[in-house]
N, C-alpha and C. Protein backbone atom coordinates (compact mmCIF):
# COMPACT_ATOMS: atom_id res chain seq x y z
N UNK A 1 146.83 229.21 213.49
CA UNK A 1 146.76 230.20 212.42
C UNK A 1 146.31 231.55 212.96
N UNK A 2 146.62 231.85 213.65
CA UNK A 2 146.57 233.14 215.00
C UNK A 2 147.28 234.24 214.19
N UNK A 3 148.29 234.23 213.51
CA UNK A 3 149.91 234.52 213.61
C UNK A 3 149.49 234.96 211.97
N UNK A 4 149.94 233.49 211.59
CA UNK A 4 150.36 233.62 210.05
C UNK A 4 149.33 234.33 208.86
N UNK A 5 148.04 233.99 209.38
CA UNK A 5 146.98 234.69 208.45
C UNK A 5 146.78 236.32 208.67
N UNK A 6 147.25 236.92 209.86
CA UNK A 6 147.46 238.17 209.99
C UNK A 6 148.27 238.71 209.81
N UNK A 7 149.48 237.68 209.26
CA UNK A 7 150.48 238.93 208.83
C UNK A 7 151.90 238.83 209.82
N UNK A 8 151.84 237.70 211.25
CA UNK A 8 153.01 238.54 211.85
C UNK A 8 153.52 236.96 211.70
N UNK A 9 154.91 237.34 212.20
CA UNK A 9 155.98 236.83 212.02
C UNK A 9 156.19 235.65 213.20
N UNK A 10 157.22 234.53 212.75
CA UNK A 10 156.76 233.71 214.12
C UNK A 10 157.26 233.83 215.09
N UNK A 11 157.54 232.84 215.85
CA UNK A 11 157.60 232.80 217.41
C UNK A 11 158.98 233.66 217.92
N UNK A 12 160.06 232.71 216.87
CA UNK A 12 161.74 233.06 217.44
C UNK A 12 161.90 234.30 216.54
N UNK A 13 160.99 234.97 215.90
CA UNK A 13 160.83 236.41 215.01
C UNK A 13 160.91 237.11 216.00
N UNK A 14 159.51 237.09 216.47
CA UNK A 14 159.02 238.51 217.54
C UNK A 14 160.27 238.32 218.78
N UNK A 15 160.34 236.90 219.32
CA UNK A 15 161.22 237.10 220.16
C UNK A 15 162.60 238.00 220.47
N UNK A 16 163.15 237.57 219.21
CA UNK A 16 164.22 238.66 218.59
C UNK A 16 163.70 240.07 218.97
N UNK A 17 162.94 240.20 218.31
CA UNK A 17 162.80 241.88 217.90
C UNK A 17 162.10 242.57 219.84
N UNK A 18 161.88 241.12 220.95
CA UNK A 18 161.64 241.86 222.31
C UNK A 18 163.64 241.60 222.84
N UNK A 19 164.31 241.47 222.14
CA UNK A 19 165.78 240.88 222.51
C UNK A 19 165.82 239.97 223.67
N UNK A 20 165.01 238.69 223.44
CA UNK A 20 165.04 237.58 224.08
C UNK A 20 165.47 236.89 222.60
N UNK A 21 166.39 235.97 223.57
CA UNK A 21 166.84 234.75 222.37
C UNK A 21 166.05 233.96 222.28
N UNK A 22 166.66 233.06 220.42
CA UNK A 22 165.19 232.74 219.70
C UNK A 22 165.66 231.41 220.59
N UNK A 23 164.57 230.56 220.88
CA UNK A 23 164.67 228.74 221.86
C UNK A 23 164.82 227.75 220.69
N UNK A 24 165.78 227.44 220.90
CA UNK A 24 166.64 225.97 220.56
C UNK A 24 166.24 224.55 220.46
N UNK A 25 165.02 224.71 221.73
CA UNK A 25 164.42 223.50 221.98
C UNK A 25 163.43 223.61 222.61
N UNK A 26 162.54 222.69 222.22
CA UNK A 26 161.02 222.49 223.32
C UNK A 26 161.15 223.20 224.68
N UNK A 27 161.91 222.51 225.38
CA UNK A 27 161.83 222.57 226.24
C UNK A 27 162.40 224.22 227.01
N UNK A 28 162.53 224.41 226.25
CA UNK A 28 163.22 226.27 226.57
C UNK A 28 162.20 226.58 226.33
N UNK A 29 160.97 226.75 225.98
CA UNK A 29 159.34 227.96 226.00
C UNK A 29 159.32 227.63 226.83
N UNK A 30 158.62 226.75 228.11
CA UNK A 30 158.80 226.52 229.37
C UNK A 30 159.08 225.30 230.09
N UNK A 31 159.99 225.39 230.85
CA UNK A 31 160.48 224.47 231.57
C UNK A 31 160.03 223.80 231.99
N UNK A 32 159.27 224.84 233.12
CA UNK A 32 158.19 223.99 233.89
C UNK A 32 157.11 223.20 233.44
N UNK A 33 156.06 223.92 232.31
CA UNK A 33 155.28 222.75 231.80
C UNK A 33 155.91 221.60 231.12
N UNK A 34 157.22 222.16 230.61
CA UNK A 34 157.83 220.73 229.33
C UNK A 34 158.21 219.66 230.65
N UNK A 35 158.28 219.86 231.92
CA UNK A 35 158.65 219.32 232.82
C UNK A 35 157.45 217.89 233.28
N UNK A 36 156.15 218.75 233.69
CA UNK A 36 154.68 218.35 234.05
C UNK A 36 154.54 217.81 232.62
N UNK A 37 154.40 218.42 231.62
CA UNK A 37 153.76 217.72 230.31
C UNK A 37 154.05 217.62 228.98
N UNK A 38 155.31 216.59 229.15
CA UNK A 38 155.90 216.76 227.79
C UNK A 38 155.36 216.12 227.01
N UNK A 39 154.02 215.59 227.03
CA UNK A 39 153.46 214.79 225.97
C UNK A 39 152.53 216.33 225.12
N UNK A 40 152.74 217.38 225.64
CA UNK A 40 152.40 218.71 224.78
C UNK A 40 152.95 219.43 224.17
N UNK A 41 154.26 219.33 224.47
CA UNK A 41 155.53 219.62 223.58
C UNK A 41 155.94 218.55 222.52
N UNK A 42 155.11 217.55 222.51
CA UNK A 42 155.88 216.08 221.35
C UNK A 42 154.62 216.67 220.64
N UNK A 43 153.14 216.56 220.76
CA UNK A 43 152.49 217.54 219.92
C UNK A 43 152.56 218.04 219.61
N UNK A 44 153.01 219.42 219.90
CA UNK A 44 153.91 220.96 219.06
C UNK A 44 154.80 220.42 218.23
N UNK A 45 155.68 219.31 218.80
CA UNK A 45 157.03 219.24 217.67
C UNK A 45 156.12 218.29 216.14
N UNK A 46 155.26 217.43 216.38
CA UNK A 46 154.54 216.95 215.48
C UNK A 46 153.97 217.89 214.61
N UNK A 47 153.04 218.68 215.22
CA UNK A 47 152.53 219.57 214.19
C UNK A 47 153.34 220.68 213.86
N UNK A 48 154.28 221.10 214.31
CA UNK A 48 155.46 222.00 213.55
C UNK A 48 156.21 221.44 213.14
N UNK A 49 156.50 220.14 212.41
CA UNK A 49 157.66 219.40 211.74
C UNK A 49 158.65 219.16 212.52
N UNK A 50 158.43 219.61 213.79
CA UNK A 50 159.85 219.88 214.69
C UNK A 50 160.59 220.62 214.06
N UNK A 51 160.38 221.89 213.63
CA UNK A 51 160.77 223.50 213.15
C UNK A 51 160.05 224.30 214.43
N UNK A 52 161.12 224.99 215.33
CA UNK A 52 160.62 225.57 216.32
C UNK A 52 160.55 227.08 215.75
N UNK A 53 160.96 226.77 214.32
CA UNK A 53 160.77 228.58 213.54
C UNK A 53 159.54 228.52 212.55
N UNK A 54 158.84 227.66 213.14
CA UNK A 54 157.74 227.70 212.51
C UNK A 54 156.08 228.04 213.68
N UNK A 55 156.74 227.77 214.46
CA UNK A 55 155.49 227.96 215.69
C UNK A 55 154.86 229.72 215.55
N UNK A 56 153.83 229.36 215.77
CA UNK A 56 152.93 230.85 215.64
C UNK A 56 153.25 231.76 216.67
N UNK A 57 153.31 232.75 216.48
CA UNK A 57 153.52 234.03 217.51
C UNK A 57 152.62 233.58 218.85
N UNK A 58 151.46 233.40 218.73
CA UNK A 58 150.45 233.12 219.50
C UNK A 58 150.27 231.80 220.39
N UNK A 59 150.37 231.15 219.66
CA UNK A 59 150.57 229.44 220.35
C UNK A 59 151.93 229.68 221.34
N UNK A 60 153.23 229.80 220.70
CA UNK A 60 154.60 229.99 221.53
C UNK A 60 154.24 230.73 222.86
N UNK A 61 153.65 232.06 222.85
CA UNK A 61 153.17 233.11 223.84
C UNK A 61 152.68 232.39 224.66
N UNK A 62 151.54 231.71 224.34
CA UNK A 62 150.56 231.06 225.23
C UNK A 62 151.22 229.96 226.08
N UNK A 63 152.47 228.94 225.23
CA UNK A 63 153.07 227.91 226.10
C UNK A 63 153.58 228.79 227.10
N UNK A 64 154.65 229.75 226.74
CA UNK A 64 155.25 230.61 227.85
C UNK A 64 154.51 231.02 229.32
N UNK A 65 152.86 230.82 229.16
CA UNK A 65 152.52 231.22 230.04
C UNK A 65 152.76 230.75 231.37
N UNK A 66 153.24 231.54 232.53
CA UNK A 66 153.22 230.76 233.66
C UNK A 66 152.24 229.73 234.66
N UNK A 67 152.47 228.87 234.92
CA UNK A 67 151.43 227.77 235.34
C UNK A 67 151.35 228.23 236.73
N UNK A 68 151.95 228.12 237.50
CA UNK A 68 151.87 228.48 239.17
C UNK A 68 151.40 229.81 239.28
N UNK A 69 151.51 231.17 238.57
CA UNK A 69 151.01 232.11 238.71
C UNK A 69 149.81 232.64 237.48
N UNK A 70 149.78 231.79 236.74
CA UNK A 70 148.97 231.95 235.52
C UNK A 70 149.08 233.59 234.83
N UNK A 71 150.18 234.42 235.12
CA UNK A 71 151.02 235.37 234.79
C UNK A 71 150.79 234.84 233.17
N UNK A 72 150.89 235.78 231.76
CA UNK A 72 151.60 235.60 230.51
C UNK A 72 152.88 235.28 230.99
N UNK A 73 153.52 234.74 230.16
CA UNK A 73 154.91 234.46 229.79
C UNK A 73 156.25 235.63 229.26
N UNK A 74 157.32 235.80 229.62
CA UNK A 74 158.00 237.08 229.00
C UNK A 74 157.15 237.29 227.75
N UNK A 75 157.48 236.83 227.32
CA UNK A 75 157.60 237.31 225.78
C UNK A 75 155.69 238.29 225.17
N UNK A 76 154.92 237.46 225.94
CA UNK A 76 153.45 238.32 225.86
C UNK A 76 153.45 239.42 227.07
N UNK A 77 154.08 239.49 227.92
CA UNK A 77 154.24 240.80 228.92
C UNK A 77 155.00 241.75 228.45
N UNK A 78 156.12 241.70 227.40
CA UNK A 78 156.53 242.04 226.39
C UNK A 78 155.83 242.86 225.92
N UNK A 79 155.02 242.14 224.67
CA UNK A 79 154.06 242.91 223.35
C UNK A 79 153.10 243.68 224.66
N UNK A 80 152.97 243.30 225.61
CA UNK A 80 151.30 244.04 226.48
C UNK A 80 152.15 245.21 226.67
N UNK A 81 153.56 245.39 227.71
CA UNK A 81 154.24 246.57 227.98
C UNK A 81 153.93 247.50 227.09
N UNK A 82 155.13 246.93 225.66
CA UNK A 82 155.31 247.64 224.76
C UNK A 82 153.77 248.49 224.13
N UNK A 83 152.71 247.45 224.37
CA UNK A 83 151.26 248.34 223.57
C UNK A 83 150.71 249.36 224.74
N UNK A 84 150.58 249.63 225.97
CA UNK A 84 150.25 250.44 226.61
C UNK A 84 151.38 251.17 226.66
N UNK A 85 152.98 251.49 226.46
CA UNK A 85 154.19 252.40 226.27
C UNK A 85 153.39 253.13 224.87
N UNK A 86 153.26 252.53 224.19
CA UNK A 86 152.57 252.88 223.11
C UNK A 86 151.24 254.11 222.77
N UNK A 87 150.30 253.24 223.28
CA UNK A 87 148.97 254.27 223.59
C UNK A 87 149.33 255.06 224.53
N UNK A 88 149.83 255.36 225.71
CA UNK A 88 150.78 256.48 226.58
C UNK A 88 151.03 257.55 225.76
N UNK A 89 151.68 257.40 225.12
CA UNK A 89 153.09 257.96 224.40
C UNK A 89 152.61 258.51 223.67
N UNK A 90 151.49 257.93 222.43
CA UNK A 90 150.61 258.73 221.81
C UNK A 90 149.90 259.72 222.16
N UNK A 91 149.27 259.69 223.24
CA UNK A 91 148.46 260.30 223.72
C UNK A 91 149.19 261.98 223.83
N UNK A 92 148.70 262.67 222.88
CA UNK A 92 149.08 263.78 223.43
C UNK A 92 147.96 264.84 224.32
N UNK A 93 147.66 263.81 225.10
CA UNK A 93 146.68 264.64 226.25
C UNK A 93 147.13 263.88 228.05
N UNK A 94 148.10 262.97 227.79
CA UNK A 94 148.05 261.96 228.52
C UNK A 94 148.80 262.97 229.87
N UNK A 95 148.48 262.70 231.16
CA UNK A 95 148.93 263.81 231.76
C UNK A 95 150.44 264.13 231.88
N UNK A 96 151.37 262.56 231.43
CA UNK A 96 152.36 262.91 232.01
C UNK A 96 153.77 263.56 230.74
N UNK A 97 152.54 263.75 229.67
CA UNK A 97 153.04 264.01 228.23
C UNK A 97 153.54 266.01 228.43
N UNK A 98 154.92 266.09 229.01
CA UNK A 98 155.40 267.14 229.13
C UNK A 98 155.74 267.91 228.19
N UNK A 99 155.58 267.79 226.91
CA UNK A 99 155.42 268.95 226.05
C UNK A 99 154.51 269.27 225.24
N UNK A 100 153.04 269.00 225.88
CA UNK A 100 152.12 269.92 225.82
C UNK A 100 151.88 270.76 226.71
N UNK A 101 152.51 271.57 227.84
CA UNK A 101 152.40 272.23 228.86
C UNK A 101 150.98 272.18 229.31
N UNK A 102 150.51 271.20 229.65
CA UNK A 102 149.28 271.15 230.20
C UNK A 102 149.21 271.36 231.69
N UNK A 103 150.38 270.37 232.56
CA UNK A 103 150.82 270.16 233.24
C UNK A 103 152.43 270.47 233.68
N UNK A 104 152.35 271.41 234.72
CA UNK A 104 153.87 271.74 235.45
C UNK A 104 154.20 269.88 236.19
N UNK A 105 155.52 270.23 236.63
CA UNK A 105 156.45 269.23 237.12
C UNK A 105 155.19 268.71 238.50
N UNK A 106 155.26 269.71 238.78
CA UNK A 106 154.44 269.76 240.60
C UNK A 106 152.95 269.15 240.28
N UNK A 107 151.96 270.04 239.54
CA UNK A 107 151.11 269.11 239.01
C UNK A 107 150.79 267.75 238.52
N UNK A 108 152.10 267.34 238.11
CA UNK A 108 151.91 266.18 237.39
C UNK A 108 152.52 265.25 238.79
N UNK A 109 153.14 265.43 239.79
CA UNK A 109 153.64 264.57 240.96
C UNK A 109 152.24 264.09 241.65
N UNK A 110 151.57 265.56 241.71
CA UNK A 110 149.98 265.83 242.57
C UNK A 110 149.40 264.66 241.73
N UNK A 111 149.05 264.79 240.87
CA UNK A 111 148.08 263.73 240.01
C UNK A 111 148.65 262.07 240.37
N UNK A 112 149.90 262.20 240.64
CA UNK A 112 150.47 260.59 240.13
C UNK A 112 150.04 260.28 242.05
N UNK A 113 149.36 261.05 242.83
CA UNK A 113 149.47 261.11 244.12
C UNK A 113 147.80 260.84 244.37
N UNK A 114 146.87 260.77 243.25
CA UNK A 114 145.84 260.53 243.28
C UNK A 114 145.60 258.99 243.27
N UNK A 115 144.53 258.21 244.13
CA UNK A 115 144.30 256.77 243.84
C UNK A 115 142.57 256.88 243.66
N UNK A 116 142.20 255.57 243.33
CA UNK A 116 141.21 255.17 243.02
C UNK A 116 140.19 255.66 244.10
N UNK A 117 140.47 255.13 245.06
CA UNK A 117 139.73 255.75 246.32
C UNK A 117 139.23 256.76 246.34
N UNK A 118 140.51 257.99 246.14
CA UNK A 118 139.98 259.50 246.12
C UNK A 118 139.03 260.04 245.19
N UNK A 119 139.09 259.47 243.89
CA UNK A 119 138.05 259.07 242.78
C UNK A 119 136.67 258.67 242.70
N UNK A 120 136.37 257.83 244.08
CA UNK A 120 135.39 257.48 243.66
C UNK A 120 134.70 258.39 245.36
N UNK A 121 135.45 258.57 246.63
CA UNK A 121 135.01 259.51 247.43
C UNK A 121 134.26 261.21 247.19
N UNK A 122 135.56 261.78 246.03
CA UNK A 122 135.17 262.72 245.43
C UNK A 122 133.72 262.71 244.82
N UNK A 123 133.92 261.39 243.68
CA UNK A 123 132.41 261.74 242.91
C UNK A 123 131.29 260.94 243.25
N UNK A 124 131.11 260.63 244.62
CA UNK A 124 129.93 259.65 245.52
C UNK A 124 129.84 260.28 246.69
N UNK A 125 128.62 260.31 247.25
CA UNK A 125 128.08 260.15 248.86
C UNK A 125 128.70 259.04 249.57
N UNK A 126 129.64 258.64 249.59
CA UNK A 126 130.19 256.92 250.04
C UNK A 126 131.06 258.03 251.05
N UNK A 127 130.82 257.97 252.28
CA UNK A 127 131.76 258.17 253.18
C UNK A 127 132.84 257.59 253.09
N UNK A 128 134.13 258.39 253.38
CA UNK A 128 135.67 258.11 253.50
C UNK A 128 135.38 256.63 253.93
N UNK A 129 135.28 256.26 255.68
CA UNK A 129 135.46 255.11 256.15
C UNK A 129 134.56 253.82 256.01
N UNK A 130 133.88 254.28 254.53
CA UNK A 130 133.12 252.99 254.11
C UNK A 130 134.19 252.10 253.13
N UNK A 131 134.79 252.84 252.10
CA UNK A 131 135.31 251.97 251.75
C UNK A 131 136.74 252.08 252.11
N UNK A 132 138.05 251.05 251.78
CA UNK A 132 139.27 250.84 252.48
C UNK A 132 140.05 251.54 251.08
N UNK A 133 141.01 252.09 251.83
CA UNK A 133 141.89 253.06 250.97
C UNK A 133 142.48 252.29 249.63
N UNK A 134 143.63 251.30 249.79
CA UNK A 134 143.48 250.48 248.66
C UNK A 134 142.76 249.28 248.06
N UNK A 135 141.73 250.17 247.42
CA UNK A 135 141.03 249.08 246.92
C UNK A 135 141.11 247.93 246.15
N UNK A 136 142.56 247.49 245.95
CA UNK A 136 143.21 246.64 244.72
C UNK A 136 143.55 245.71 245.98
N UNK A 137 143.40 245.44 247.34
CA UNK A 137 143.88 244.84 247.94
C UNK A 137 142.80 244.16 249.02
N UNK A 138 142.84 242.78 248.81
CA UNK A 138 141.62 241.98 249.54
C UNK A 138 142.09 241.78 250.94
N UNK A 139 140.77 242.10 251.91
CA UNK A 139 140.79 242.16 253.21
C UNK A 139 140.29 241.02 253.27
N UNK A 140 140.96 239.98 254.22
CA UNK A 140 140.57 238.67 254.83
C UNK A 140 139.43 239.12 255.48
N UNK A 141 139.39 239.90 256.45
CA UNK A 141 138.34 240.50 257.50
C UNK A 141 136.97 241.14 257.04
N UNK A 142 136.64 241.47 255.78
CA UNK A 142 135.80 241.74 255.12
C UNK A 142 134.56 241.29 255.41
N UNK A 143 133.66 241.47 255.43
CA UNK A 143 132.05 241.40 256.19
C UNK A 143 131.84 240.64 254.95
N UNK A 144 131.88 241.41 253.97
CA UNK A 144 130.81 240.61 252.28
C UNK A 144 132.24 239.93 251.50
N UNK A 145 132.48 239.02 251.52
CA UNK A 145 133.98 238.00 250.79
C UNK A 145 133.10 237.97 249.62
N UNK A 146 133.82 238.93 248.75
CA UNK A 146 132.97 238.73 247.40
C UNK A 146 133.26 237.40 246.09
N UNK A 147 134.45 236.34 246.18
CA UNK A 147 134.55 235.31 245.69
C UNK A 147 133.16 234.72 246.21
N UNK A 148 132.59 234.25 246.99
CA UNK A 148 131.44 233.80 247.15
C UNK A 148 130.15 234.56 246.90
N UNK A 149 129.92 235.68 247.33
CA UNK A 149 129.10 236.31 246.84
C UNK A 149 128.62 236.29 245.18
N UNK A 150 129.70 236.83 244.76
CA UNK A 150 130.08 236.90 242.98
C UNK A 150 129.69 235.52 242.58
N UNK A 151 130.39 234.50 243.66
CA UNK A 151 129.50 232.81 242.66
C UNK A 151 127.65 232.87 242.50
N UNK A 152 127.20 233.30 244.10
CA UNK A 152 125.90 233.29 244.30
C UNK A 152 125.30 234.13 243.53
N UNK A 153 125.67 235.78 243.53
CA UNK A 153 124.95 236.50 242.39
C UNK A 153 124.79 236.23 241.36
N UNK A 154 125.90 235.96 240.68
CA UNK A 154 126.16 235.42 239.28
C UNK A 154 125.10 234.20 238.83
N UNK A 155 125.34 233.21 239.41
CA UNK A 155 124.03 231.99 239.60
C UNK A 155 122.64 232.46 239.33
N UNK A 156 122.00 233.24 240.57
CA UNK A 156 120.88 233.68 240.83
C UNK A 156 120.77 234.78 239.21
N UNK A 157 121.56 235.85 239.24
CA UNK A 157 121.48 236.78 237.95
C UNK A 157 121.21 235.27 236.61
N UNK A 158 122.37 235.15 236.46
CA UNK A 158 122.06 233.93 235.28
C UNK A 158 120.31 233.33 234.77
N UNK A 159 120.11 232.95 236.32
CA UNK A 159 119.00 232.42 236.34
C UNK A 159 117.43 232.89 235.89
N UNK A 160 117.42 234.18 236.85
CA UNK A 160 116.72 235.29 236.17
C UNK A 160 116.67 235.83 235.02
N UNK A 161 117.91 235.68 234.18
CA UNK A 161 118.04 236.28 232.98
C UNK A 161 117.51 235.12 232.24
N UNK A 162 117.93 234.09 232.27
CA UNK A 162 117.42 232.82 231.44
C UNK A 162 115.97 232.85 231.81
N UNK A 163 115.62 232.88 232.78
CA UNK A 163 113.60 233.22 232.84
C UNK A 163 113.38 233.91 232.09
N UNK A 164 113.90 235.32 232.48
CA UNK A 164 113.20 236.55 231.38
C UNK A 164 113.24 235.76 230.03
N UNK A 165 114.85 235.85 229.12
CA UNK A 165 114.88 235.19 227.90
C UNK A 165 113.96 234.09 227.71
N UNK A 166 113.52 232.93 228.51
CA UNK A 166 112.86 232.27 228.05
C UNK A 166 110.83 232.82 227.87
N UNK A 167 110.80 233.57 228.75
CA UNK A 167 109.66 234.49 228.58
C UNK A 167 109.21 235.22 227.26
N UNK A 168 110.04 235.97 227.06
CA UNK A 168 110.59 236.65 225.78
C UNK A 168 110.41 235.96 224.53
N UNK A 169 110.80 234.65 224.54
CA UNK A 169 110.59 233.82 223.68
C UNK A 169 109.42 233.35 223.24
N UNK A 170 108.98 232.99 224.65
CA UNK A 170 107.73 232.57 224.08
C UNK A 170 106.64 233.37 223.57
N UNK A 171 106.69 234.47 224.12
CA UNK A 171 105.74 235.72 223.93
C UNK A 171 105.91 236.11 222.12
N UNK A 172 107.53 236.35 221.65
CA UNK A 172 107.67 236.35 220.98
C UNK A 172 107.25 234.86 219.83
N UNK A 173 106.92 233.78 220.03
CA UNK A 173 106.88 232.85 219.02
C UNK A 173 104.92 233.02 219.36
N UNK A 174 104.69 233.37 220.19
CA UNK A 174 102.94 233.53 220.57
C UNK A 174 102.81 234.37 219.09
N UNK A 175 103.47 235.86 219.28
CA UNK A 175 103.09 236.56 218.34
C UNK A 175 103.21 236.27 216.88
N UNK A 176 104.73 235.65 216.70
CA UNK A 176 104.90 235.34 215.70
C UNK A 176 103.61 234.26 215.16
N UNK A 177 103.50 233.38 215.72
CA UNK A 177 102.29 232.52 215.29
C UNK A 177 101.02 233.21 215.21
N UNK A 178 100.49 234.13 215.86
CA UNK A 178 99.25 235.22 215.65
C UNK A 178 99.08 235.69 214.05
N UNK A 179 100.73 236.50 213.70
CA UNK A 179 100.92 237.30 212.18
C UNK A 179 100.77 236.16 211.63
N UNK A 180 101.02 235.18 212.08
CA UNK A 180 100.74 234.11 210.47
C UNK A 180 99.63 233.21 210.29
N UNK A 181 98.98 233.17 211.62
CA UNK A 181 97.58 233.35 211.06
C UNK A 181 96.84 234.21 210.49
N UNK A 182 97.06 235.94 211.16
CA UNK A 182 96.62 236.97 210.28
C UNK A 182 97.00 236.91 208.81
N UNK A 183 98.56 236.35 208.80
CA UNK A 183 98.97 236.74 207.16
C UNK A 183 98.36 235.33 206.08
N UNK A 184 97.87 234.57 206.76
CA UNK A 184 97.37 233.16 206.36
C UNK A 184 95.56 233.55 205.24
N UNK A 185 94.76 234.72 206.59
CA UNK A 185 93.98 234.75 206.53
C UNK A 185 93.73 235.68 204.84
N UNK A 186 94.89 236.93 205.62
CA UNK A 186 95.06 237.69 204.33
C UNK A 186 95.23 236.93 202.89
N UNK A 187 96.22 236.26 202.76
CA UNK A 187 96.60 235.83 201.42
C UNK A 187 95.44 235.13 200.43
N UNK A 188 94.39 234.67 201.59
CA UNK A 188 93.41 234.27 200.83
C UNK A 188 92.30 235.36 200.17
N UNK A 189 92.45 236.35 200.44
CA UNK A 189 92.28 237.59 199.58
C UNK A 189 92.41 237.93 198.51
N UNK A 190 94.30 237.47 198.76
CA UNK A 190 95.13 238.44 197.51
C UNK A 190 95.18 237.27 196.46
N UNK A 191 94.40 237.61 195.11
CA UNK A 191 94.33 236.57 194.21
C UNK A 191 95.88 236.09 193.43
N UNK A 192 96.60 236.79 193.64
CA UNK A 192 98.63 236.56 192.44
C UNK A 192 99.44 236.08 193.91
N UNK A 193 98.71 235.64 194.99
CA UNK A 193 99.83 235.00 196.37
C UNK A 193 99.47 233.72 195.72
């Protein structure tokens, strides 16, 4: 109920309207899993009556997803394209939005010629040859392999944080129990409590 309680349309709907044809059969959302696990597609056909025009926008998307690359599936790379074409396009500040003359032809090449790197060299003390030019791209050779690191920090952070929080707590239920002895003491004061 992803789909239907918000309003959109189902599976072989949206498909249409990305001009992929609507699927015929189970086994056309994906091959490959209906291949590995068709006891998840006899589920789908159970709880959709076996009406494949009844499957939710959302559920369908999600089967599509690719298993070997864990990629979305067409049809959700689709709606993602189409929503960042979207916010782009809107944008009338966006640099490459040529009729706000913000930006000449030449300017706007210069900009598309900028990377992350230069970004963060510009606005840091981080010498050029500390960090590696594309940073979207993992060096085997790397001194700090941050998949392991990231497990260990993460762990250790976790851990610390659950101390503090549990600290916190108690300090907090200390006090709380203090006011209600104070407010215990009070009420025997107030003669209409």
């Amino acid at each position: 109920m992803r789909g239907r309680d918000n309003g959109l349309p189902d599976y072989n709907t949206i498909r249409k309207y990305f001009n992929f044809p609507p699927v015929k059969n189970w086994s056309e959302i994906n091959p490959l899993l209906y291949e590995k696990a068709p006891e998840l597609f006899e589920i789908l056909s159970r709880l959709y009556d076996n009406n494949l025009d009844n499957i939710d926008v959302y559920v369908g998307g999600m089967v599509e997803s690719e298993l070997d690359t864990g990629r979305p599936g067409p049809l959700f790379r689709a709606i993602i394209r189409e929503q960042f074409l979207r916010i782009r396009d809107a944008d009338r500040f966006w640099f490459e939005n040529k009729h706000n003359g913000v930006f000449s032809e030449e300017e706007i090449e210069e900009i598309r010629k900028i990377k992350l790197w230069d970004i963060i060299v510009n606005a840091t003390n981080i010498p050029t040859d500390a960090i590696q030019k594309d940073l979207f791209l993992f060096r085997p050779d790397d001194p700090c392999p941050q998949p392991r690191q990231m497990t260990i920090v993460a762990v250790v952070g976790y851990g610390v944080i659950k101390l503090n929080n549990r600290q916190r707590l108690k300090i907090k239920q200390q006090r709380e129990m203090s006011q209600k002895k104070n407010y215990d003491k009070l009420c025997k004061y107030i003669p209409y409590h």
